[in-house]
PDB file of N, CA and C in Angstrom:
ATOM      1  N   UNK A   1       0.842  -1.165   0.000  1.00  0.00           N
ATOM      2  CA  UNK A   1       0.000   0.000   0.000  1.00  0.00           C
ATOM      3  C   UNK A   1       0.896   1.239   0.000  1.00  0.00           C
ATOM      4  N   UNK A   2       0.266   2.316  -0.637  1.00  0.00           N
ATOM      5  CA  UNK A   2       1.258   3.126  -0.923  1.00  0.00           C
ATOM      6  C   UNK A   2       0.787   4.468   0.037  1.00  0.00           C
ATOM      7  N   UNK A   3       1.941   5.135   0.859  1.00  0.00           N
ATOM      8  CA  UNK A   3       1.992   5.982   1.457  1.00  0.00           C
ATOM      9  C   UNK A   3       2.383   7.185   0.830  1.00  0.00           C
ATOM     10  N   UNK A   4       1.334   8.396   1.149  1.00  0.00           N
ATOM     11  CA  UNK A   4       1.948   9.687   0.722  1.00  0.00           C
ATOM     12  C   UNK A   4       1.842  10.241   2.338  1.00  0.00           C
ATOM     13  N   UNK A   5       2.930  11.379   2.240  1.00  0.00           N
ATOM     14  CA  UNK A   5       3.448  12.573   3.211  1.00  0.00           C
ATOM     15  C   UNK A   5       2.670  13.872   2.925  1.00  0.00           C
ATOM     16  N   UNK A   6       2.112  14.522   3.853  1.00  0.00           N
ATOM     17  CA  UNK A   6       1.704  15.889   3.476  1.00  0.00           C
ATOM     18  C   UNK A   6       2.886  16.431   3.266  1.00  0.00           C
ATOM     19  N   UNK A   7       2.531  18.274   2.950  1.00  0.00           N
ATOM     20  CA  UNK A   7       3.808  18.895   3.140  1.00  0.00           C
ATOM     21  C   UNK A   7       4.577  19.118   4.333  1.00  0.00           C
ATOM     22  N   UNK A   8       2.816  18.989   5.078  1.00  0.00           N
ATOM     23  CA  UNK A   8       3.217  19.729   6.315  1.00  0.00           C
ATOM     24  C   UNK A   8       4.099  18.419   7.142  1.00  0.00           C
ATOM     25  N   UNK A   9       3.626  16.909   6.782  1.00  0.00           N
ATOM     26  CA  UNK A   9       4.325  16.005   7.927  1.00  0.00           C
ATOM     27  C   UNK A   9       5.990  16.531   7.593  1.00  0.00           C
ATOM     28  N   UNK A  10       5.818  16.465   6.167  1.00  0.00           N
ATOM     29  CA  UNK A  10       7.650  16.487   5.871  1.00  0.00           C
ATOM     30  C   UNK A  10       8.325  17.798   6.571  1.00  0.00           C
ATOM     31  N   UNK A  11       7.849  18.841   6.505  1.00  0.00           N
ATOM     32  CA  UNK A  11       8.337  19.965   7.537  1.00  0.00           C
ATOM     33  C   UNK A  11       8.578  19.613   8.677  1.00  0.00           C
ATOM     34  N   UNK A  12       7.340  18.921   9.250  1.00  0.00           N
ATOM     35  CA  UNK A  12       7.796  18.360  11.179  1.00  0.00           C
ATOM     36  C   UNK A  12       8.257  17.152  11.526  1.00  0.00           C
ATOM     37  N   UNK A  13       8.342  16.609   9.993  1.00  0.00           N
ATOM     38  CA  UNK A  13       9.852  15.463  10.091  1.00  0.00           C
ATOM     39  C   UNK A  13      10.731  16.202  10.416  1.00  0.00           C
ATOM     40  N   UNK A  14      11.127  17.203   9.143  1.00  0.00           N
ATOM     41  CA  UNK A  14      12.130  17.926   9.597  1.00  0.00           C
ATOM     42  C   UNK A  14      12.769  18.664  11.139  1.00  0.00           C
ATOM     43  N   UNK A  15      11.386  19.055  11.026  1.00  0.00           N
ATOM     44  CA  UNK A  15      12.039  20.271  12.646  1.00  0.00           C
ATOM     45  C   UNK A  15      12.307  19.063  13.611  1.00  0.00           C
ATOM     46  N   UNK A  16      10.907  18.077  14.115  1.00  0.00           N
ATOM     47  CA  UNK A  16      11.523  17.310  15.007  1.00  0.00           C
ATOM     48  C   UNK A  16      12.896  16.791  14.819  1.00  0.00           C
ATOM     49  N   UNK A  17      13.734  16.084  13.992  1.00  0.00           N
ATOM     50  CA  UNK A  17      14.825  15.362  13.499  1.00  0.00           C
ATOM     51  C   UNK A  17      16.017  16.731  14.063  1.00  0.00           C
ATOM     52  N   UNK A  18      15.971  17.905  13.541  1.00  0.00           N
ATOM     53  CA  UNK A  18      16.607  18.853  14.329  1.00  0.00           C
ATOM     54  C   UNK A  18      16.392  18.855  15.310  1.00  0.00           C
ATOM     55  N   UNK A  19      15.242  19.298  15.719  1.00  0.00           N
ATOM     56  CA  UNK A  19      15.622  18.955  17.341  1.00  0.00           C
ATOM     57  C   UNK A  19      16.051  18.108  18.070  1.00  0.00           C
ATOM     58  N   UNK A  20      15.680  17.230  17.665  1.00  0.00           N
ATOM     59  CA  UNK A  20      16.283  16.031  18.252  1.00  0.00           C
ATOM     60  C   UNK A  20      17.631  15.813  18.121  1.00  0.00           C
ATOM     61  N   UNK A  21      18.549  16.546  17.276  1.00  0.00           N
ATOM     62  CA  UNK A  21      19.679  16.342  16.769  1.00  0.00           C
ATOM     63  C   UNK A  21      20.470  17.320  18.384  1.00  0.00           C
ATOM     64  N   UNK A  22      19.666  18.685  17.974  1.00  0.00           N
ATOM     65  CA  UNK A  22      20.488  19.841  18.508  1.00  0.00           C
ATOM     66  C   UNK A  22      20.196  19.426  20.183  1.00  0.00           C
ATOM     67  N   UNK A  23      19.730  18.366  21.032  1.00  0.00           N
ATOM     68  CA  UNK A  23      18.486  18.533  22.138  1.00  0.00           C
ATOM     69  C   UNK A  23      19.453  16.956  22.584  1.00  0.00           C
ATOM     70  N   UNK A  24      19.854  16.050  21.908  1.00  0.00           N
ATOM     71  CA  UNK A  24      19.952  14.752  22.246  1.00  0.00           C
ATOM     72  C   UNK A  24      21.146  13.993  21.473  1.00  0.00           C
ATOM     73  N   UNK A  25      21.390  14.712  20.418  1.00  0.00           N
ATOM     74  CA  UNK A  25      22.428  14.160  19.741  1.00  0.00           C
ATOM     75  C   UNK A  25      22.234  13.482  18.329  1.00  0.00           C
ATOM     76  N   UNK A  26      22.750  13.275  17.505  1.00  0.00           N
ATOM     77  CA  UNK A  26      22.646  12.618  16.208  1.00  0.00           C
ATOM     78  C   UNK A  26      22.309  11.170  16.085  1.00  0.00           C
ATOM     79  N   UNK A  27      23.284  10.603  17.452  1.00  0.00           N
ATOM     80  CA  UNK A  27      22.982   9.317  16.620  1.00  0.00           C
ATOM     81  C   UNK A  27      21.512   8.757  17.891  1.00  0.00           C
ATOM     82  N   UNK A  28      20.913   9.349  18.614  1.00  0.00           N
ATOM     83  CA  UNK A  28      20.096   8.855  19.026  1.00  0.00           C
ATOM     84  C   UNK A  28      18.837   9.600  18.262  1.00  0.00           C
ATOM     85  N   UNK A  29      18.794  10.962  17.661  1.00  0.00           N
ATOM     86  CA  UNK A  29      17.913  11.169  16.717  1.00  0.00           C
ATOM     87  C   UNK A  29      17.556  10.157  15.404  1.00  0.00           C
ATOM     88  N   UNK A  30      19.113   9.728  15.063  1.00  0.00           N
ATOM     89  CA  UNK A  30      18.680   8.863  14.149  1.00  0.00           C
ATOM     90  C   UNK A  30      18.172   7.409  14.005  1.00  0.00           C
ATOM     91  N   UNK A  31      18.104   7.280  15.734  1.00  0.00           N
ATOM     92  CA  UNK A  31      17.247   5.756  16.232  1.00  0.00           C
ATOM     93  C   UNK A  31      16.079   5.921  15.869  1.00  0.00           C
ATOM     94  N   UNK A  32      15.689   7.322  17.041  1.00  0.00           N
ATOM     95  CA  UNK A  32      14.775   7.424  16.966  1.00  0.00           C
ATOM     96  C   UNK A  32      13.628   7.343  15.776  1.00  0.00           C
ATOM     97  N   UNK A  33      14.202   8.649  14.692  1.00  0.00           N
ATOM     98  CA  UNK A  33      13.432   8.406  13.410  1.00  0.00           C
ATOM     99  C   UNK A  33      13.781   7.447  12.581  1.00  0.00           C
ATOM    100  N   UNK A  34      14.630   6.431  12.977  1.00  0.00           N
ATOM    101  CA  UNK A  34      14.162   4.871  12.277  1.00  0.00           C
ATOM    102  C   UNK A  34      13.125   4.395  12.653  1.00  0.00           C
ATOM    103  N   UNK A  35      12.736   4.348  13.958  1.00  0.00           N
ATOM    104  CA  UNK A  35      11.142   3.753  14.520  1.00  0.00           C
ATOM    105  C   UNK A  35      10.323   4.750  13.852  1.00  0.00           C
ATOM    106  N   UNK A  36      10.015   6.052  13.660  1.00  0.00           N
ATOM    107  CA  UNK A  36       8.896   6.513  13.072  1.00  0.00           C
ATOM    108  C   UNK A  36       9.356   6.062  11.387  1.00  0.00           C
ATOM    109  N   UNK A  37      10.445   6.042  10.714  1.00  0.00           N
ATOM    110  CA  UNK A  37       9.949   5.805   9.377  1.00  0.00           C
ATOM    111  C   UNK A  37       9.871   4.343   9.186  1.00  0.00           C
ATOM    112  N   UNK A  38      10.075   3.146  10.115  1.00  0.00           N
ATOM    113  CA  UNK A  38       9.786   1.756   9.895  1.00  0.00           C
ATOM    114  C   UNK A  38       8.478   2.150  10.290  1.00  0.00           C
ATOM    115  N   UNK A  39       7.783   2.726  11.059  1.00  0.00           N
ATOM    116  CA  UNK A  39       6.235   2.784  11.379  1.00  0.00           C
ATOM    117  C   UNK A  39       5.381   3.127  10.195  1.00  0.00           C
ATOM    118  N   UNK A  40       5.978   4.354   9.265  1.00  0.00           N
ATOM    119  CA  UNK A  40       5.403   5.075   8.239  1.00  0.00           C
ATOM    120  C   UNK A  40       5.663   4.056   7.162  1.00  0.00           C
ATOM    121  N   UNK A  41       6.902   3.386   6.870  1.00  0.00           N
ATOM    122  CA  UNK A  41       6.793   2.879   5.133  1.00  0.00           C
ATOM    123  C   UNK A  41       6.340   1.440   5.663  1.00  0.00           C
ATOM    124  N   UNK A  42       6.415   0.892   7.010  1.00  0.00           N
ATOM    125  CA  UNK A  42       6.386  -0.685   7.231  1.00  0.00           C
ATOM    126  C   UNK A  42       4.971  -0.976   7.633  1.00  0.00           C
ATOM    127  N   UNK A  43       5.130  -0.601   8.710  1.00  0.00           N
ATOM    128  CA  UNK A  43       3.760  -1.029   9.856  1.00  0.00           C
ATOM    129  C   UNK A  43       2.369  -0.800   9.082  1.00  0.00           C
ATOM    130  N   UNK A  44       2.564   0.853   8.917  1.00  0.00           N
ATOM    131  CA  UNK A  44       1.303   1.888   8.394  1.00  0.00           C
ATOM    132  C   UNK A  44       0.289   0.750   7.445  1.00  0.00           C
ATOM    133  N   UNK A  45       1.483   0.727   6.219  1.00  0.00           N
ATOM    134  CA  UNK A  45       1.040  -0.224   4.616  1.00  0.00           C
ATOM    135  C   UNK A  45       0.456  -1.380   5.322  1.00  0.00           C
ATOM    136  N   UNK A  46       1.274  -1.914   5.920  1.00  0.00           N
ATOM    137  CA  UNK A  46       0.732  -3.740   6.624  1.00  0.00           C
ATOM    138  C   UNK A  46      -0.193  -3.831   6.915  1.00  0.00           C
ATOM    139  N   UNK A  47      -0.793  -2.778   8.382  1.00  0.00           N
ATOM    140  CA  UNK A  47      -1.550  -2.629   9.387  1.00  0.00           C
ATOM    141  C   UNK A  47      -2.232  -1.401   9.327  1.00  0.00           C
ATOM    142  N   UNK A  48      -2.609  -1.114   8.035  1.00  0.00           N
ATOM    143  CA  UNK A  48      -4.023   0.730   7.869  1.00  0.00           C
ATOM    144  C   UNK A  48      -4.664   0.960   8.786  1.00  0.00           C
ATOM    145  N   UNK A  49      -5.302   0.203   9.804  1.00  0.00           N
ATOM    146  CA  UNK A  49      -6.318   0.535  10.368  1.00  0.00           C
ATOM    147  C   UNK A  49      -6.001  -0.397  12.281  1.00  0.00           C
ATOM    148  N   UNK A  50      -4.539  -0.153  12.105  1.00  0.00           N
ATOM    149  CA  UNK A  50      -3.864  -0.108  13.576  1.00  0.00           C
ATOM    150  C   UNK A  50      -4.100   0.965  14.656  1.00  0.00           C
ATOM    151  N   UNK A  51      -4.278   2.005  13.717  1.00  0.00           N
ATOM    152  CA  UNK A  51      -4.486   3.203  14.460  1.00  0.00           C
ATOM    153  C   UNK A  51      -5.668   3.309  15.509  1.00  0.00           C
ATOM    154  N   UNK A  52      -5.880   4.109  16.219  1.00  0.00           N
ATOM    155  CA  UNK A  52      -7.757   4.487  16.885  1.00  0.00           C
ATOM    156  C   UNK A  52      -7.848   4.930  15.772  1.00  0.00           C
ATOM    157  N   UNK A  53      -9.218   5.157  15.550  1.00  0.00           N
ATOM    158  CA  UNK A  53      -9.682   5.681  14.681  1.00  0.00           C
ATOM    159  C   UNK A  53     -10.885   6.403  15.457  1.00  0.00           C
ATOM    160  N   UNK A  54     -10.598   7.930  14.797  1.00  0.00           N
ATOM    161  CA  UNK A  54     -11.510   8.766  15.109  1.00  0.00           C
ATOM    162  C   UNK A  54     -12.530   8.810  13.817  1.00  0.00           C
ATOM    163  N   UNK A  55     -13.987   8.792  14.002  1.00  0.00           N
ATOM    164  CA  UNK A  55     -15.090   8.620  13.366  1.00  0.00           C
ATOM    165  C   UNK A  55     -15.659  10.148  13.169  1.00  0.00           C
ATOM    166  N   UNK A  56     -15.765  10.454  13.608  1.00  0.00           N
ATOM    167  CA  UNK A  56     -15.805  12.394  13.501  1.00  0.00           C
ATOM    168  C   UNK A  56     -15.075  13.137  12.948  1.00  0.00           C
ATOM    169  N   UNK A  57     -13.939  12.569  12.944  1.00  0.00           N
ATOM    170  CA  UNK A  57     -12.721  13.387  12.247  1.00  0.00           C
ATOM    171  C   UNK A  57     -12.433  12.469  10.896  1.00  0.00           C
ATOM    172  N   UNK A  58     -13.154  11.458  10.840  1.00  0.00           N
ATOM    173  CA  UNK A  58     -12.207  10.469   9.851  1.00  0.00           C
ATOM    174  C   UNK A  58     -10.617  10.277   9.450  1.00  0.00           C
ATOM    175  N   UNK A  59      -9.998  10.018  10.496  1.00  0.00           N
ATOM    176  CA  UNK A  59      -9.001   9.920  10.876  1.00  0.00           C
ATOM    177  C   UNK A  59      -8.497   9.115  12.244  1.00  0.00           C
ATOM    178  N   UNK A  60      -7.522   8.375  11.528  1.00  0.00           N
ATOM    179  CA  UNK A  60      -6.713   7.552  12.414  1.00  0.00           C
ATOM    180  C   UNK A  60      -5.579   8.308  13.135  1.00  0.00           C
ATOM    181  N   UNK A  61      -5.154   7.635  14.720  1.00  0.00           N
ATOM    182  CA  UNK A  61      -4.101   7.903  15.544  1.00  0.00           C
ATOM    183  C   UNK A  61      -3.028   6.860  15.823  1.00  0.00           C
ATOM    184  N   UNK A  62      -1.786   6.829  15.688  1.00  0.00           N
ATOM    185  CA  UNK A  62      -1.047   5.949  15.597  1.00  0.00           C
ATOM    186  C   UNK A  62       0.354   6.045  16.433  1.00  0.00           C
ATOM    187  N   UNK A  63       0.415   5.921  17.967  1.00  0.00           N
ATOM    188  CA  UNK A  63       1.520   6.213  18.450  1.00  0.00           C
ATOM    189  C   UNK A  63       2.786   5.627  17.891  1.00  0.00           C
ATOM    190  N   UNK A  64       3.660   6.327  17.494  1.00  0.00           N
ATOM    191  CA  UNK A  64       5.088   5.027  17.442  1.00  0.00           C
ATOM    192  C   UNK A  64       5.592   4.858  18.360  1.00  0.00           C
ATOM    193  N   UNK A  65       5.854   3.358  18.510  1.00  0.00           N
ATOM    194  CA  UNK A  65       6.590   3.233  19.660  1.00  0.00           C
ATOM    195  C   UNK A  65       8.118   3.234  20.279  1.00  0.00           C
ATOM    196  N   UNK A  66       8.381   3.158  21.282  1.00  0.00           N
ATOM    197  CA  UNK A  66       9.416   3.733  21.746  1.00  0.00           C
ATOM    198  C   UNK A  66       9.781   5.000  21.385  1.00  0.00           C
ATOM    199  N   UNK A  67       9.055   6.211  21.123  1.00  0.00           N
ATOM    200  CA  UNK A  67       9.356   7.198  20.585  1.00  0.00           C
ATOM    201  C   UNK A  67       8.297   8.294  21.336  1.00  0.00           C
ATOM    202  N   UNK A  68       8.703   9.368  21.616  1.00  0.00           N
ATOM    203  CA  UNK A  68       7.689  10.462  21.957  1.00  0.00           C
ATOM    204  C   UNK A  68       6.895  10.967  21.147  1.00  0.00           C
ATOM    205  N   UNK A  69       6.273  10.276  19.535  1.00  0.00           N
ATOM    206  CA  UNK A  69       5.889  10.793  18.305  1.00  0.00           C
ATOM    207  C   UNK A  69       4.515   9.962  18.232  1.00  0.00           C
ATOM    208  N   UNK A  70       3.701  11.143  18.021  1.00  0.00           N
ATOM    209  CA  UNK A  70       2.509  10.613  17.400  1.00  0.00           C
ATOM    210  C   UNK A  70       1.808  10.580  16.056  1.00  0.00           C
ATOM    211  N   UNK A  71       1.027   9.890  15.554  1.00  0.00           N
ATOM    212  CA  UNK A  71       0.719   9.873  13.396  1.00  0.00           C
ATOM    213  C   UNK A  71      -0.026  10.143  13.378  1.00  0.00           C
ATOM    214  N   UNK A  72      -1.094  11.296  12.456  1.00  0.00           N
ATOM    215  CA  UNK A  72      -2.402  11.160  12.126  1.00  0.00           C
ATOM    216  C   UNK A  72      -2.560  10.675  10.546  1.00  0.00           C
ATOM    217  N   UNK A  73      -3.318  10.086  10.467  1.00  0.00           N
ATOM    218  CA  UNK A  73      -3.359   9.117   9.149  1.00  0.00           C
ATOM    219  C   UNK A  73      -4.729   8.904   8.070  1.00  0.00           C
ATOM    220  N   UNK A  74      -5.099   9.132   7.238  1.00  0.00           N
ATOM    221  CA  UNK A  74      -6.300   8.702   6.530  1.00  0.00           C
ATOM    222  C   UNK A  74      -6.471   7.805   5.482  1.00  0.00           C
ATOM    223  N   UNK A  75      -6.956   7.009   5.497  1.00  0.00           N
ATOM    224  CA  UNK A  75      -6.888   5.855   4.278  1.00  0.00           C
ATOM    225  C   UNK A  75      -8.161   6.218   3.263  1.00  0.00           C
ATOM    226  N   UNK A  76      -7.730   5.910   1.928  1.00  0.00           N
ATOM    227  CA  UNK A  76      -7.913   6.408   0.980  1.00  0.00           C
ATOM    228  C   UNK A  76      -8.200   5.310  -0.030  1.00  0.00           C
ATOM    229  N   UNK A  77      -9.420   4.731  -0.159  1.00  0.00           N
ATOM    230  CA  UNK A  77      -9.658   4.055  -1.735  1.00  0.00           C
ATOM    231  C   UNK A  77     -10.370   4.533  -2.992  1.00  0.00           C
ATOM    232  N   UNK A  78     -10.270   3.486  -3.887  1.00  0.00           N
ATOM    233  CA  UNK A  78     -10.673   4.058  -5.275  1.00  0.00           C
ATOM    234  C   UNK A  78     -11.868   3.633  -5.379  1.00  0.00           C
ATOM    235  N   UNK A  79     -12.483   3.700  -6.473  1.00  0.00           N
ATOM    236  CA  UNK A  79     -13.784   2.322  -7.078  1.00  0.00           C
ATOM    237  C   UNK A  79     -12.843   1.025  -7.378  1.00  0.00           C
ATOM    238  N   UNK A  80     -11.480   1.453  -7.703  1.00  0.00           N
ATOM    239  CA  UNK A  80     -10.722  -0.019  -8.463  1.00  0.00           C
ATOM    240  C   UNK A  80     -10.816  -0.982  -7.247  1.00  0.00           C
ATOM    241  N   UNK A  81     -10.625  -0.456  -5.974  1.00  0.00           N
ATOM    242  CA  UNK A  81     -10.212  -0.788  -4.713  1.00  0.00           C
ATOM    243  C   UNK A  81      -9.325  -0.696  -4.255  1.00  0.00           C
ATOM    244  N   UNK A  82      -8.177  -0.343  -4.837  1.00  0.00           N
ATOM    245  CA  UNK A  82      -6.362   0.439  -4.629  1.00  0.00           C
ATOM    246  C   UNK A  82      -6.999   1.339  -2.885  1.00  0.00           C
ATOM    247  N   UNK A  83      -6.148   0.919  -2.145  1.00  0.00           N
ATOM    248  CA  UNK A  83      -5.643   2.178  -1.437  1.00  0.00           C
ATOM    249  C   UNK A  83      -4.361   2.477  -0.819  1.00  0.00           C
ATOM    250  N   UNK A  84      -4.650   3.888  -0.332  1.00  0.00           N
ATOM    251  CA  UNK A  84      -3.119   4.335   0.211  1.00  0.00           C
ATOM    252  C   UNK A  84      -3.685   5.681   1.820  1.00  0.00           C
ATOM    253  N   UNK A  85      -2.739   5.833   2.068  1.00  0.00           N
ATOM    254  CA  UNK A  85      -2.629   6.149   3.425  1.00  0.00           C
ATOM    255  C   UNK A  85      -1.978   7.906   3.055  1.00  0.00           C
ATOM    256  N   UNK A  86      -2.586   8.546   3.493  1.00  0.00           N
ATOM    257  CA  UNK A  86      -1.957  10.010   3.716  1.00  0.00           C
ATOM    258  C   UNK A  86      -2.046  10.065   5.098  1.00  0.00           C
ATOM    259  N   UNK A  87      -0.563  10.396   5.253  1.00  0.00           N
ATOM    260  CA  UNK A  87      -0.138  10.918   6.933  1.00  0.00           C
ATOM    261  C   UNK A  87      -0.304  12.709   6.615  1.00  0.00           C
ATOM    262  N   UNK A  88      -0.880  12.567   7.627  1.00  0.00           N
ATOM    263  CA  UNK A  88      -1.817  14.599   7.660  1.00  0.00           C
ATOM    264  C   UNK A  88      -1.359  15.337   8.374  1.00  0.00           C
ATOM    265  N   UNK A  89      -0.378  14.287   9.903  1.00  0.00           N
ATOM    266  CA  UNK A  89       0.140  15.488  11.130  1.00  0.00           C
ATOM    267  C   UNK A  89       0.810  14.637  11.683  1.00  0.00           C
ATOM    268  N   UNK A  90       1.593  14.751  12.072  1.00  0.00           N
ATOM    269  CA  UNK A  90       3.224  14.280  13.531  1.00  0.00           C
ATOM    270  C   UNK A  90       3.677  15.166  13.917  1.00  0.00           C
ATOM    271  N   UNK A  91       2.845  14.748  15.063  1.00  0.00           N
ATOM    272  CA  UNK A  91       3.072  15.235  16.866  1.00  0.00           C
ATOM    273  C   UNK A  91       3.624  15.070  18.014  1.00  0.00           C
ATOM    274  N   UNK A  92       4.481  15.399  18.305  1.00  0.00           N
ATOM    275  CA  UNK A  92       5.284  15.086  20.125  1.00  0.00           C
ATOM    276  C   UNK A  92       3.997  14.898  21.230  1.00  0.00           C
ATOM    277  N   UNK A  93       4.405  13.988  21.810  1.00  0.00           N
ATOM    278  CA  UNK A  93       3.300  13.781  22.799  1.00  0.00           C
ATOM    279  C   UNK A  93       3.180  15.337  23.481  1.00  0.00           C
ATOM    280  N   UNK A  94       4.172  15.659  23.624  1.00  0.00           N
ATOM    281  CA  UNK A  94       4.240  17.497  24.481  1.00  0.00           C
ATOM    282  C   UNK A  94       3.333  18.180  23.845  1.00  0.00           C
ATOM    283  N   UNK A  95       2.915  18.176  22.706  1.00  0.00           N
ATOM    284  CA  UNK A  95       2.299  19.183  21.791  1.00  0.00           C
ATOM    285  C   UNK A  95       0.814  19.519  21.627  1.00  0.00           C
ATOM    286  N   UNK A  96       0.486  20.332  21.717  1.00  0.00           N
ATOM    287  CA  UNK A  96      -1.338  20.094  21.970  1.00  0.00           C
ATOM    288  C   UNK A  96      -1.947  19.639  20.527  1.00  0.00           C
ATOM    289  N   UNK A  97      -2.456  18.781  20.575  1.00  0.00           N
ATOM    290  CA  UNK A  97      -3.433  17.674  19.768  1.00  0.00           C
ATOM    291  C   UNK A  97      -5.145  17.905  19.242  1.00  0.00           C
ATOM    292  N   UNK A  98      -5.347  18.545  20.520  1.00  0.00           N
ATOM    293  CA  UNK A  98      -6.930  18.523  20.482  1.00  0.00           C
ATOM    294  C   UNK A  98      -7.522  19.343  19.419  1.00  0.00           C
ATOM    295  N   UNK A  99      -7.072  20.920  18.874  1.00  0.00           N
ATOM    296  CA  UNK A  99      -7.529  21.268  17.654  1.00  0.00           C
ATOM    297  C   UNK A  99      -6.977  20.992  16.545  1.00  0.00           C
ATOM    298  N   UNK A 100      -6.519  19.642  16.480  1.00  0.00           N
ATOM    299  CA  UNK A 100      -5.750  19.290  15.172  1.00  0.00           C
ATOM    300  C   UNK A 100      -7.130  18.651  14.210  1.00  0.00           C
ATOM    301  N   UNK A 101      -7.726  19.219  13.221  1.00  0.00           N
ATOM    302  CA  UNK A 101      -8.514  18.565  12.602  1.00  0.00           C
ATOM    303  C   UNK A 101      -8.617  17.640  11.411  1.00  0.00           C
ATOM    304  N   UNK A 102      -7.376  17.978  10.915  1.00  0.00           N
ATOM    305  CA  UNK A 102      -6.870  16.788   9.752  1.00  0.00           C
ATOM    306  C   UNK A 102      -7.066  17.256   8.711  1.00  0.00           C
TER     307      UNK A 102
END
């Protein structure tokens, strides 16, 4: 199943990965975002609907683990029946969540 990135996740890939760089060091930043991108290209595709799923928002929640990072996610089919997964937001558990609408 094929995963797309908003713009916006790829920006707060970015900043988090800096921070994490400038805050903790390189090579434990780069543990870290091995568990979120084995979560995003591995788990996500395998397991679509691992997440909670919020019904109001139509949107899934997907902690990664061992990591302070959270996924918001939406799955996406065709008439063919193809689908794919857009990640919409990644969040630090620190970060306020609640008006995130997707």
């Amino acid at each position: 199943m094929k995963v797309v990135l908003s713009r916006r996740v790829k920006a707060e890939l970015a900043s988090h990965f800096e921070y994490g760089v400038g805050e903790f060091g390189r090579p434990v930043a780069e543990r870290t975002f091995a568990r979120v991108t084995h979560m995003i290209e591995r788990v996500l595709p395998a397991h679509p609907e691992s997440g909670t799923y919020s019904a109001d928002r139509d949107i899934f929640e997907r902690v990664v683990p061992n990591t302070p990072f959270v996924i918001f996610y939406r799955l996406h089919s065709n008439p063919r029946g193809d689908r794919h997964i857009t990640v919409t937001a990644f969040f630090n558990f620190s970060q306020d969540r609640d008006s995130f609408e997707g």
